[in-house]
C-alpha atoms as a PDB file:
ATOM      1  CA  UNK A   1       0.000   0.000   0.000  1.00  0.00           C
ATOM      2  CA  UNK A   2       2.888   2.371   0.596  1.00  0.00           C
ATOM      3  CA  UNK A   3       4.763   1.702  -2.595  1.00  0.00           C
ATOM      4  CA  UNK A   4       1.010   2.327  -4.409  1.00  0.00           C
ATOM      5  CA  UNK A   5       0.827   5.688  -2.206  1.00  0.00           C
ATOM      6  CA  UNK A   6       4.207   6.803  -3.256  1.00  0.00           C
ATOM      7  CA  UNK A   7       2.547   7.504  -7.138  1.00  0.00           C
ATOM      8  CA  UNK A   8      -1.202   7.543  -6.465  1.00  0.00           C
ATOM      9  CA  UNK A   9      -2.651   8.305  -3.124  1.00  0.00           C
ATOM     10  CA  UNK A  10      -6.158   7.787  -4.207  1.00  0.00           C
ATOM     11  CA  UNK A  11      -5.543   4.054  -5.818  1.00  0.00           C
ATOM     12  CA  UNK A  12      -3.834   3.377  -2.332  1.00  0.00           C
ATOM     13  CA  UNK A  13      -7.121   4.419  -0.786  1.00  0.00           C
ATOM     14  CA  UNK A  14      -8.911   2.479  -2.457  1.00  0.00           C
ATOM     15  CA  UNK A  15      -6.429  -0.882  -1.942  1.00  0.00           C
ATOM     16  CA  UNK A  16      -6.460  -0.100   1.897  1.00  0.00           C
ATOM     17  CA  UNK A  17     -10.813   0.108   1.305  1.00  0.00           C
ATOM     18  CA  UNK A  18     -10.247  -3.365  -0.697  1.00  0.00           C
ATOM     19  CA  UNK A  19      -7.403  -5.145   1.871  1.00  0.00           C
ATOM     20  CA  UNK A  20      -9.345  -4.197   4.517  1.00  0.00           C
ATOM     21  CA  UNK A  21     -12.609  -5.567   3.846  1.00  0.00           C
ATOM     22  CA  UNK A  22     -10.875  -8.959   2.855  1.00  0.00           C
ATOM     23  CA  UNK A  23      -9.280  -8.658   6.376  1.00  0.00           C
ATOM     24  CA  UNK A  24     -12.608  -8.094   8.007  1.00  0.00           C
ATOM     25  CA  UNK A  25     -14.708 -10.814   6.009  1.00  0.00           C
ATOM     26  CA  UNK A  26     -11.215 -13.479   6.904  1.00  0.00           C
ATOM     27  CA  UNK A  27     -11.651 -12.165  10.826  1.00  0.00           C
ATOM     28  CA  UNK A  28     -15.203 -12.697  11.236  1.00  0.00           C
ATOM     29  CA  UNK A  29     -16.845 -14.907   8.591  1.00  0.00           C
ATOM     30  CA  UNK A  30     -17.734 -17.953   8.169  1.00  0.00           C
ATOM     31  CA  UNK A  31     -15.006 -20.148   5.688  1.00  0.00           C
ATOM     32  CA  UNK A  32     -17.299 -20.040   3.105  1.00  0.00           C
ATOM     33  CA  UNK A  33     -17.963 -16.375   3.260  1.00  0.00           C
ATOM     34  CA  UNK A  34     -14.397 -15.936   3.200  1.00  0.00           C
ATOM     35  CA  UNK A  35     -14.325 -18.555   0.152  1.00  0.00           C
ATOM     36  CA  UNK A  36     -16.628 -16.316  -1.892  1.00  0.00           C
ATOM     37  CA  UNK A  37     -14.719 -13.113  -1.589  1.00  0.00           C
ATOM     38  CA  UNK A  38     -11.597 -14.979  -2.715  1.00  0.00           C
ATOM     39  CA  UNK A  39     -13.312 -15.989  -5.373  1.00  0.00           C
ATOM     40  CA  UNK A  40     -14.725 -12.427  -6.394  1.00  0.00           C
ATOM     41  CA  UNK A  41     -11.489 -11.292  -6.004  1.00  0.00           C
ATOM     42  CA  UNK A  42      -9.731 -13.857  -8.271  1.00  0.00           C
ATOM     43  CA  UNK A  43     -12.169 -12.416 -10.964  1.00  0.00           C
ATOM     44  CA  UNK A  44     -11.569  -9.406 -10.607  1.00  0.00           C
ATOM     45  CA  UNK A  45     -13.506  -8.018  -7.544  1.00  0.00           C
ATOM     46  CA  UNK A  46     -12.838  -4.943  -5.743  1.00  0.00           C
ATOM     47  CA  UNK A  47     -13.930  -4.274  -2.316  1.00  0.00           C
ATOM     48  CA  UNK A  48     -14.672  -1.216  -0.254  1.00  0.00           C
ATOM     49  CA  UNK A  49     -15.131  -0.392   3.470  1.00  0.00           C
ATOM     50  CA  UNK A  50     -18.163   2.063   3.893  1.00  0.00           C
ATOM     51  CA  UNK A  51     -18.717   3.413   7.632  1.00  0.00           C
ATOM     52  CA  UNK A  52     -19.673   7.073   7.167  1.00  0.00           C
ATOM     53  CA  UNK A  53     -23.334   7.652   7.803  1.00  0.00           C
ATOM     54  CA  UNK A  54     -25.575  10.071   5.403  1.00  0.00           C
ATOM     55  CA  UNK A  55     -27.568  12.083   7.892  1.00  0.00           C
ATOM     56  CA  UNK A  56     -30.094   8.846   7.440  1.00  0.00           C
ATOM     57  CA  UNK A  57     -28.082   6.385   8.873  1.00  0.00           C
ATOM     58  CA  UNK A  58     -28.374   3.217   7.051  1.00  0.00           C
ATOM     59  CA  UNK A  59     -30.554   0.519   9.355  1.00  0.00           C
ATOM     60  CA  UNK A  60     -32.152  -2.732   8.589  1.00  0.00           C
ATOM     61  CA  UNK A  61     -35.645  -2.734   9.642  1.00  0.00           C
ATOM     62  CA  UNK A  62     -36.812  -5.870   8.149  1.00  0.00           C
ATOM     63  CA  UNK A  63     -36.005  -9.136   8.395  1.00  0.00           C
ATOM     64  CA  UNK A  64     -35.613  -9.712   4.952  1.00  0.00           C
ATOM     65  CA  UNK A  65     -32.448  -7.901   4.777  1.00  0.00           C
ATOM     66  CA  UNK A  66     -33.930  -4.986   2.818  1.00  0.00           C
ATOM     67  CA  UNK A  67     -32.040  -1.973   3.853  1.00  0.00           C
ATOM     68  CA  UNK A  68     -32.548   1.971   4.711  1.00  0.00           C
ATOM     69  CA  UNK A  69     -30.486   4.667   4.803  1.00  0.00           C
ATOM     70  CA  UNK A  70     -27.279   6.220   3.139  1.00  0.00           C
ATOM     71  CA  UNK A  71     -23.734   5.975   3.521  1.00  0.00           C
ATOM     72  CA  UNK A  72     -21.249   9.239   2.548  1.00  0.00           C
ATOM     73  CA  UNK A  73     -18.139   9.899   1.641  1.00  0.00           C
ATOM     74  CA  UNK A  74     -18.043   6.209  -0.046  1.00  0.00           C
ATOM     75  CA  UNK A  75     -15.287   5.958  -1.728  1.00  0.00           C
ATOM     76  CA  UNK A  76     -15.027   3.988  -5.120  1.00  0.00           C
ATOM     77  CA  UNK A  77     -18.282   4.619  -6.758  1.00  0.00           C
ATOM     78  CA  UNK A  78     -18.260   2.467 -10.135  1.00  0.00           C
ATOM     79  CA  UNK A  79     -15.836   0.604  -9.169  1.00  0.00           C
ATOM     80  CA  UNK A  80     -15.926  -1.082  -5.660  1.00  0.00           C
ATOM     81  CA  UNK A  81     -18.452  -3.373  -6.486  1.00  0.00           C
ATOM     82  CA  UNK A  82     -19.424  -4.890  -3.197  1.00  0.00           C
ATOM     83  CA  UNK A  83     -18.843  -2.608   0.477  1.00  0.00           C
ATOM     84  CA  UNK A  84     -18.455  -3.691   3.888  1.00  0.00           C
ATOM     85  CA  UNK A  85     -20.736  -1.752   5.502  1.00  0.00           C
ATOM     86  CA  UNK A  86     -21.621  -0.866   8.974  1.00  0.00           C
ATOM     87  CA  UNK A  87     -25.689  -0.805   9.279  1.00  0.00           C
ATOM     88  CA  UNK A  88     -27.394   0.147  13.045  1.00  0.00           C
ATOM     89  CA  UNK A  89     -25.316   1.643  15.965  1.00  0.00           C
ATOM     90  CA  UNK A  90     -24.118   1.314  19.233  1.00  0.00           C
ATOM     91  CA  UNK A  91     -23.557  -2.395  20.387  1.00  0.00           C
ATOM     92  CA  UNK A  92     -26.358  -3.779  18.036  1.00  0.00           C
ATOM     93  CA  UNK A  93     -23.980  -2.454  14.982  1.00  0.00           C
ATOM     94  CA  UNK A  94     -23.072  -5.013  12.206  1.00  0.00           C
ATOM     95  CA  UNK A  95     -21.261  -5.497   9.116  1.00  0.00           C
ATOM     96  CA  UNK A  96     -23.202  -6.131   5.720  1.00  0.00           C
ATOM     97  CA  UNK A  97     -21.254  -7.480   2.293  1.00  0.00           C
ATOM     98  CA  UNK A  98     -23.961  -5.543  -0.054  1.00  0.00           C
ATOM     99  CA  UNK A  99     -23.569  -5.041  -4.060  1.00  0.00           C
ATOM    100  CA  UNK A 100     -22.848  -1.254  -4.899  1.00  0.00           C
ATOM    101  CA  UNK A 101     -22.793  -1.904  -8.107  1.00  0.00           C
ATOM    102  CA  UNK A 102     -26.178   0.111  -9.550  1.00  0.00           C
ATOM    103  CA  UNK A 103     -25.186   3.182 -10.598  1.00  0.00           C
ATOM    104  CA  UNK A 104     -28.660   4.964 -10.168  1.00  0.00           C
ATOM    105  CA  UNK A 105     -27.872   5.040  -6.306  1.00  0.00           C
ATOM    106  CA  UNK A 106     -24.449   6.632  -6.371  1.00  0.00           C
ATOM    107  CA  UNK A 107     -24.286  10.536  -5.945  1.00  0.00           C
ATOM    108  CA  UNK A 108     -20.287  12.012  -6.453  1.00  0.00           C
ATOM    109  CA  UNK A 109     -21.574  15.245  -6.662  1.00  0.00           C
ATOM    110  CA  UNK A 110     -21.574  15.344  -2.995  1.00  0.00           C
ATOM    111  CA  UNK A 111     -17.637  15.050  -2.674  1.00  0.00           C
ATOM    112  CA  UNK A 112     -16.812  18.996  -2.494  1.00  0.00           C
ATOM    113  CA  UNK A 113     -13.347  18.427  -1.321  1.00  0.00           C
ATOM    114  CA  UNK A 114     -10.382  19.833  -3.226  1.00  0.00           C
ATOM    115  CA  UNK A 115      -8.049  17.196  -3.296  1.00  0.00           C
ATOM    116  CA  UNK A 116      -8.726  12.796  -3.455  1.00  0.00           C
ATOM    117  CA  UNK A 117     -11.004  13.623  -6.661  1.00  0.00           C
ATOM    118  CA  UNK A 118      -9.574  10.524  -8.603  1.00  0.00           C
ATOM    119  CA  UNK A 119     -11.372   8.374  -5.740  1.00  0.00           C
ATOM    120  CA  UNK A 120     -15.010   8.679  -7.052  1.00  0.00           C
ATOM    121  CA  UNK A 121     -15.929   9.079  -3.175  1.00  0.00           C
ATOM    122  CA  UNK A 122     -19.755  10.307  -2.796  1.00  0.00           C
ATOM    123  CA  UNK A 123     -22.746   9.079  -1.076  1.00  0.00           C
ATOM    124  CA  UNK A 124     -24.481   6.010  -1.841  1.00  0.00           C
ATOM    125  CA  UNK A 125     -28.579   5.186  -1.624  1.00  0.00           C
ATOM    126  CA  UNK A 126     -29.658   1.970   0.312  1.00  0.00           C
ATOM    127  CA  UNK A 127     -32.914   2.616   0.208  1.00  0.00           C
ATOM    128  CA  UNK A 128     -34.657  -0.730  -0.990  1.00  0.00           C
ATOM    129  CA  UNK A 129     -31.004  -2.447  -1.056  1.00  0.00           C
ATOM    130  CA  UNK A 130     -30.128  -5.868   0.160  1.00  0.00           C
ATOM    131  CA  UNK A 131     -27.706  -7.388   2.426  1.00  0.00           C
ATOM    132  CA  UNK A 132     -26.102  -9.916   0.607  1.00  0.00           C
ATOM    133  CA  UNK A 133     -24.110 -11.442   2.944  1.00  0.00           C
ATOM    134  CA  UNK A 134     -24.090 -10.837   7.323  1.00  0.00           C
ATOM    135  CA  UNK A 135     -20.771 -10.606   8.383  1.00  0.00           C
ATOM    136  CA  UNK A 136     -20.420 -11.833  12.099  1.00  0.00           C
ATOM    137  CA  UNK A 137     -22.661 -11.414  14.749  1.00  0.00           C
ATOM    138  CA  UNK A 138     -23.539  -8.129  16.394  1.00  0.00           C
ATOM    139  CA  UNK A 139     -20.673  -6.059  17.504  1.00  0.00           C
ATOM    140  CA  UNK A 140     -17.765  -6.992  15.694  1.00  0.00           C
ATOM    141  CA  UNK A 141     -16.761  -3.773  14.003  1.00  0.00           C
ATOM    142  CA  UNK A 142     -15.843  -2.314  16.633  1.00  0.00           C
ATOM    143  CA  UNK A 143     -13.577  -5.224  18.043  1.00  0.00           C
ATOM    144  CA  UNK A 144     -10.020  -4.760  19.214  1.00  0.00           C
ATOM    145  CA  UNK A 145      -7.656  -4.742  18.087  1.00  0.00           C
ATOM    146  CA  UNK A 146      -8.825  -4.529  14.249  1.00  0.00           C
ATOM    147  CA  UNK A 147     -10.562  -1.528  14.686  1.00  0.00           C
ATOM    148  CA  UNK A 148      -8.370   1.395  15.942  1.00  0.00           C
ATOM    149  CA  UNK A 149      -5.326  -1.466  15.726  1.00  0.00           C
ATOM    150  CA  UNK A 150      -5.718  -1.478  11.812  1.00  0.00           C
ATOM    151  CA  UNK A 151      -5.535   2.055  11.406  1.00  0.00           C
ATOM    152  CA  UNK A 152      -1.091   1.371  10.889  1.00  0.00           C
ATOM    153  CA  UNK A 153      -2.967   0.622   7.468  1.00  0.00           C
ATOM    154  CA  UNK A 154      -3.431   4.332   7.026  1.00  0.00           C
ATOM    155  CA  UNK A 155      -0.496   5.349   8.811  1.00  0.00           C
ATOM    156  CA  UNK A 156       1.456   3.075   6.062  1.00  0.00           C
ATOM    157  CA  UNK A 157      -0.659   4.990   3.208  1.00  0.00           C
ATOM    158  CA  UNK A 158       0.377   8.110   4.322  1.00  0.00           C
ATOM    159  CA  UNK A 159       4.250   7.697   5.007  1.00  0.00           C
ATOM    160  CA  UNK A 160       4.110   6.110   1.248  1.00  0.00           C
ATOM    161  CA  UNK A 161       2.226   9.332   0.069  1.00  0.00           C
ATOM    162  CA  UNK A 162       4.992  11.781   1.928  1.00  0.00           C
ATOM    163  CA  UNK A 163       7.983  10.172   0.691  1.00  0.00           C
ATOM    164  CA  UNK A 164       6.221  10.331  -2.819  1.00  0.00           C
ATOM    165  CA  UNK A 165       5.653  14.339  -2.432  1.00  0.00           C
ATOM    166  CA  UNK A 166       9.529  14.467  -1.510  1.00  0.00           C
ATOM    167  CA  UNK A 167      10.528  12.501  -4.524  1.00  0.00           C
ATOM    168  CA  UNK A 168       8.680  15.301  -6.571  1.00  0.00           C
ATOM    169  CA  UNK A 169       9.495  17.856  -5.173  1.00  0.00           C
ATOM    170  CA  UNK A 170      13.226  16.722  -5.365  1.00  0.00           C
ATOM    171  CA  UNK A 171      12.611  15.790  -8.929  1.00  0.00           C
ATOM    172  CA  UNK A 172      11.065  19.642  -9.526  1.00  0.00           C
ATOM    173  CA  UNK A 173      13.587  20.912  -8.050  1.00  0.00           C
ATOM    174  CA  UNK A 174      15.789  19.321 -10.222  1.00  0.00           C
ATOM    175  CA  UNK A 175      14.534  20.038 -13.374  1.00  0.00           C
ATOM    176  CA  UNK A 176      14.815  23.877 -12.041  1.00  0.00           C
ATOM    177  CA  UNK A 177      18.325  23.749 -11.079  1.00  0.00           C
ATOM    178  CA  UNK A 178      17.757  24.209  -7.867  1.00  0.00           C
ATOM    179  CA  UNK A 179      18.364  21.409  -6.174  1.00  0.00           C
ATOM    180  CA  UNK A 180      21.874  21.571  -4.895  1.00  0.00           C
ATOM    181  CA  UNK A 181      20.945  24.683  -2.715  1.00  0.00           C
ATOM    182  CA  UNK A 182      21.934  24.054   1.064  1.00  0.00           C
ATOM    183  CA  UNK A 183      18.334  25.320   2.323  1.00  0.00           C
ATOM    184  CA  UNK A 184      16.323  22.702  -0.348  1.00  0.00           C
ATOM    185  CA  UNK A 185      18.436  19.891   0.623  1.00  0.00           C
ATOM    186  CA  UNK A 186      17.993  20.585   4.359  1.00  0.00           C
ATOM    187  CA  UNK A 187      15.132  20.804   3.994  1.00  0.00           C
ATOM    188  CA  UNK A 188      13.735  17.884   2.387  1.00  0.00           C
ATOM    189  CA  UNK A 189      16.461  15.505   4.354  1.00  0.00           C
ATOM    190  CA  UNK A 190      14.797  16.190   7.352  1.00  0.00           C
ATOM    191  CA  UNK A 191      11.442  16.022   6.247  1.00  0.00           C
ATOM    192  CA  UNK A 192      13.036  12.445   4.311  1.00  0.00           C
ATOM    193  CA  UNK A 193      14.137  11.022   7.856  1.00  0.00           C
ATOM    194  CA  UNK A 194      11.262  12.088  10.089  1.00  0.00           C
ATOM    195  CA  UNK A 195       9.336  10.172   7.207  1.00  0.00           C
ATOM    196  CA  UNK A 196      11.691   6.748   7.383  1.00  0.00           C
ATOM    197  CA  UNK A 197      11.991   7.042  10.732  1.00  0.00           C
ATOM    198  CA  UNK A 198       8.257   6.773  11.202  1.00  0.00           C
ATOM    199  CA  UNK A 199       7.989   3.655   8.751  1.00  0.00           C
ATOM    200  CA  UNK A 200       9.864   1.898  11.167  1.00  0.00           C
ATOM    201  CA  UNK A 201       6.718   2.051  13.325  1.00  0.00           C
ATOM    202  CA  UNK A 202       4.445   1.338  10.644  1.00  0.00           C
ATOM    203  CA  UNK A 203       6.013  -2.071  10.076  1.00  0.00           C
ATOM    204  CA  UNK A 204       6.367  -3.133  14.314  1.00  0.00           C
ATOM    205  CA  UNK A 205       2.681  -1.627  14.468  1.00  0.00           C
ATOM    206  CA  UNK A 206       1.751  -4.200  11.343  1.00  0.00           C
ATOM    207  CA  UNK A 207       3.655  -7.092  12.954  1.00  0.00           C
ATOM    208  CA  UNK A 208       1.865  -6.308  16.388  1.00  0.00           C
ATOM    209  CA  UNK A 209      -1.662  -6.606  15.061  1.00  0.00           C
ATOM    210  CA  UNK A 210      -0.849  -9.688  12.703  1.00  0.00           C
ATOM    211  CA  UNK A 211       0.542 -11.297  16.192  1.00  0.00           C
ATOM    212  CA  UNK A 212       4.059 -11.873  14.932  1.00  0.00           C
ATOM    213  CA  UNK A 213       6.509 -12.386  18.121  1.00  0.00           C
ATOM    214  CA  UNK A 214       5.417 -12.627  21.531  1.00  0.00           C
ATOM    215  CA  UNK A 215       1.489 -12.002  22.249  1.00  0.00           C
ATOM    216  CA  UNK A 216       0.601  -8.455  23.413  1.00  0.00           C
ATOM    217  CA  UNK A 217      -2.095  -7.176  25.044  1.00  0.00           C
ATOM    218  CA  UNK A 218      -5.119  -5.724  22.576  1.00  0.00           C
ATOM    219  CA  UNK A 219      -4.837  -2.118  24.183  1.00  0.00           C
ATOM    220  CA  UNK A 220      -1.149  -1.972  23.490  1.00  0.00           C
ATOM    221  CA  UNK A 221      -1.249  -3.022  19.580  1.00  0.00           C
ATOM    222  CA  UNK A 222      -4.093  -0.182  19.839  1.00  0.00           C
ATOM    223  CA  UNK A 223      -1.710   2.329  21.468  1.00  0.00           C
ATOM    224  CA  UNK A 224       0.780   1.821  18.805  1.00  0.00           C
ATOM    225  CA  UNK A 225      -1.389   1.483  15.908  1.00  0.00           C
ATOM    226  CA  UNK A 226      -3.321   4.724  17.368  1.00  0.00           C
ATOM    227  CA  UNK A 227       0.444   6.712  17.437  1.00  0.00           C
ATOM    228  CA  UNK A 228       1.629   5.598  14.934  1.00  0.00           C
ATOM    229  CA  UNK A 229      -1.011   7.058  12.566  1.00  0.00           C
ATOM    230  CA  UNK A 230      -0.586  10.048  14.576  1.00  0.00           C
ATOM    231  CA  UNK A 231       3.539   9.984  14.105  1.00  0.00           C
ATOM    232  CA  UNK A 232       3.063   9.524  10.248  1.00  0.00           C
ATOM    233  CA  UNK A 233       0.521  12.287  10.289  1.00  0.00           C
ATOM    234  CA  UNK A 234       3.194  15.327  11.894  1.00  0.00           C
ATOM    235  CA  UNK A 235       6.118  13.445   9.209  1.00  0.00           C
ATOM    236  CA  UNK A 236       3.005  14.491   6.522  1.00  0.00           C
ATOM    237  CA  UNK A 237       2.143  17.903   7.188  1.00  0.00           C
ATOM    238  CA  UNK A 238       6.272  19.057   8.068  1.00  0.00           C
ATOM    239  CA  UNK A 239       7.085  17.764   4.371  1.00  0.00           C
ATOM    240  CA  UNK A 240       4.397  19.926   3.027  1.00  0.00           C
ATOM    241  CA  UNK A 241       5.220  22.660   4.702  1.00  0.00           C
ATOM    242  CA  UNK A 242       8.772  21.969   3.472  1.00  0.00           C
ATOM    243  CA  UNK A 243       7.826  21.744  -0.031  1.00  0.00           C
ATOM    244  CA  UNK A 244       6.044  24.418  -0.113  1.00  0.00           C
ATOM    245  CA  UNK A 245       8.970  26.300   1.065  1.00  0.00           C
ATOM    246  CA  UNK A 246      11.478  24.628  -1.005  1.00  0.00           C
ATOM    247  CA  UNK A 247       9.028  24.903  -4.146  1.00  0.00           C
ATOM    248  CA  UNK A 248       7.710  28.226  -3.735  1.00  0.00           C
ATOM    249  CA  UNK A 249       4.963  29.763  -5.738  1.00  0.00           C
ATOM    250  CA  UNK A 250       4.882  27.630  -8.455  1.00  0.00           C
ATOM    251  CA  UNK A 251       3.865  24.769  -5.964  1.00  0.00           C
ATOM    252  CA  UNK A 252       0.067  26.145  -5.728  1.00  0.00           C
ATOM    253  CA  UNK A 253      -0.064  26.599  -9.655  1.00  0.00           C
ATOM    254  CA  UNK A 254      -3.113  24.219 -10.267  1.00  0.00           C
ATOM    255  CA  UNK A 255      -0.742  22.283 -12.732  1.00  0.00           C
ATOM    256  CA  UNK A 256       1.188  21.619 -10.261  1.00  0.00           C
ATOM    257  CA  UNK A 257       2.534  17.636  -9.648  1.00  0.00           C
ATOM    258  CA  UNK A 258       3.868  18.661  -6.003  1.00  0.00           C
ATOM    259  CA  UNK A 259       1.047  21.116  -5.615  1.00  0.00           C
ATOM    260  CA  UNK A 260      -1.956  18.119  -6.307  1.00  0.00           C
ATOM    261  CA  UNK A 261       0.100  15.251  -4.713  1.00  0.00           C
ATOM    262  CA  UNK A 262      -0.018  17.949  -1.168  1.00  0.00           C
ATOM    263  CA  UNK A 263      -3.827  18.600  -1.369  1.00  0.00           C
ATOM    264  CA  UNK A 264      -4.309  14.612  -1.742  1.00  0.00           C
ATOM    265  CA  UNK A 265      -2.326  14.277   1.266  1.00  0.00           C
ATOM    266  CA  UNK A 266      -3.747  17.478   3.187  1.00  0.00           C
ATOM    267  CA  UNK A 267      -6.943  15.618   2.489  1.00  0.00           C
ATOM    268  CA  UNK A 268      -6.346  11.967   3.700  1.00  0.00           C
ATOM    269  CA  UNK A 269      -4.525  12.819   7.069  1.00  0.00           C
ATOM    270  CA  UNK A 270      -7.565  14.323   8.455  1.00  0.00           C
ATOM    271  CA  UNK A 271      -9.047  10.741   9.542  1.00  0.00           C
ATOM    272  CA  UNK A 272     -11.866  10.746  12.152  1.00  0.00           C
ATOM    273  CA  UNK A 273     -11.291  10.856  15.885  1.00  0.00           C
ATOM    274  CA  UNK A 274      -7.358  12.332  16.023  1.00  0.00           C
ATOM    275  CA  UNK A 275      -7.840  13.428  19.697  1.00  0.00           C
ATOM    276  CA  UNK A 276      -9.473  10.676  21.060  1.00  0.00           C
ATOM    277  CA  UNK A 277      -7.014   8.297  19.035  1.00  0.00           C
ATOM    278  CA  UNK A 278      -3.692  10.837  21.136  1.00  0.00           C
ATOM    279  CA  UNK A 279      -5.752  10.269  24.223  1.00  0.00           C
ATOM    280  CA  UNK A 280      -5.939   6.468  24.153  1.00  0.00           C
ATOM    281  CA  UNK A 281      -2.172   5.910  22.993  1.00  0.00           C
ATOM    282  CA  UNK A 282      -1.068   8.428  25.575  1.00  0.00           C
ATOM    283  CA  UNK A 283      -2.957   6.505  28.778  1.00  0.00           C
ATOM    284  CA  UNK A 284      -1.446   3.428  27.068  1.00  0.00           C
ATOM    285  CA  UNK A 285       2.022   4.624  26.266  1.00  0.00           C
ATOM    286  CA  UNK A 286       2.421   6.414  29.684  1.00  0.00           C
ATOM    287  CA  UNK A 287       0.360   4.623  32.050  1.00  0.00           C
ATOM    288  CA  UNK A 288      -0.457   0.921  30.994  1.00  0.00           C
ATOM    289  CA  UNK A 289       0.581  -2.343  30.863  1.00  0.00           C
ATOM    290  CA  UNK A 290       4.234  -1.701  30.448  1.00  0.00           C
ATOM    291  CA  UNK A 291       6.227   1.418  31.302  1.00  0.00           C
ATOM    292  CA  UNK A 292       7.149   3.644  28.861  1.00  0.00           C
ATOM    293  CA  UNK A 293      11.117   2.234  28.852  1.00  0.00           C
ATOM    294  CA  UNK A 294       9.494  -1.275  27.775  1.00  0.00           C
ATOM    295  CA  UNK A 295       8.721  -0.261  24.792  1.00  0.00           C
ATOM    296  CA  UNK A 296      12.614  -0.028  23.664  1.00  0.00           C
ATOM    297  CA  UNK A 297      12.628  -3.429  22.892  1.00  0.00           C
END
């Protein structure tokens, strides 16, 4: 997912949508379920994680499976062609495989945002729609630690996406015979080592939550999952404040490569929650099941 960020943020978006729905139908499935979307996949398949509520929250009044309700910010339309999505709330909450395939129901007018255009993200009608498949029982989207413990996913899609802004920039400068200038390569050197430093905790957050080495408690995969994501944000928004230094004014020209690869990223580091996600690695990190020095290990 990195390697895709580092030349196409929004196609990384979409694999992380795609790897983790295939994740979430292996977790809590039944074989065959899981047997299915292996199959769809083999043919060509791709999958989407939808959890962002219209302001009618999709819900599943009958018992037929016929749904209600909209999802936003979808991203994918016309080509995810089944979604994960969350349907209810609170503790009753549960994950539905559905087909998001007619076009009549998907709205991308509704994705204002400046930057992430290439991801066809919109809102999506369920009115009338039906579940296709039940994934788990009740209550399993929200179980640690594949919930906040996946997000090193994104934190891995955005260290990918920074060191791809630095390559272009690098490259611009270049081009401009600029390059060799003390200030541009101090600048983008630091920005370049925050950035690796930080994929170092990308890949001992990913080997946490897949359980590789000893087995750690759920709240402490969270914690670094959770700070990670938060560590790979700061490395983001210092290299585009670097390149837009080391760039200049050309950088916000609307044909610019640096310029457009920046908004994408501006775009995908605001993820839901940041607070409460500093909060919970903080309690975790500072006061929880191991002191802060046993995490040099």
């Amino acid at each position: 997912m990195a390697l895709v960020a580092t030349v196409n943020l929004s196609a990384a978006r979409l694999l992380e949508g795609h790897v983790n729905a295939v994740r979430l139908v292996e977790l809590y499935g039944t074989a065959r379920q899981f047997s299915r979307v292996r199959s769809g996949i083999a043919a060509g398949t791709l999958l989407g994680v939808w959890g962002a509520d219209s302001e009618r929250p999709v819900q599943c009044p009958a018992e037929d499976g016929t749904l209600v309700g909209a999802k936003s910010r979808a991203s994918g339309l016309g080509d995810v062609s089944h979604a994960l999505i969350s349907v209810g709330s609170g503790e009753s909450i549960r994950l539905a495989l559905v087909d998001v395939g007619d076009a009549s129901r998907q709205d991308p007018s509704t994705w204002k945002m400046l930057g992430m255009r290439a991801t066809r993200s919109g809102d999506y009608d369920f009115d009338g729609a039906r579940v296709a498949e039940w994934i788990g029982p009740p209550g399993v989207y929200f179980k640690e630690p594949h919930f906040i413990g996946g997000v090193w996913r994104i934190a891995a899609i955005q260290a990918g996406a920074t060191i791809g802004l630095l390559q272009a920039a690098a490259a611009d400068l270049e081009r401009r015979g600029r390059f060799e200038a003390e200030a541009q390569i101090a600048r983008l050197t630091t920005a370049s080592l925050d950035t690796l430093a930080a994929w170092e905790l990308v890949l001992r957050a990913a080997r946490m939550v897949r359980g590789n080495g000893q087995p750690e408690p759920s709240e402490a995969i969270v914690a670094l999952s959770a700070g990670t994501r938060l560590q790979t944000e700061r490395c983001a928004q210092s290299a585009i404040a670097a390149v837009e230094q080391s760039i200049g004014l050309v950088h916000f020209d609307a044909r610019s490569d640096t310029g457009r690869i920046a908004r994408d990223l501006a775009i995908y580091l605001r993820q839901a929650a940041r607070d409460a996600l500093l909060q919970r690695a903080g309690r975790e990190l500072l006061n929880g099941t191991r002191p802060l020095s046993g995490w040099l290990r």
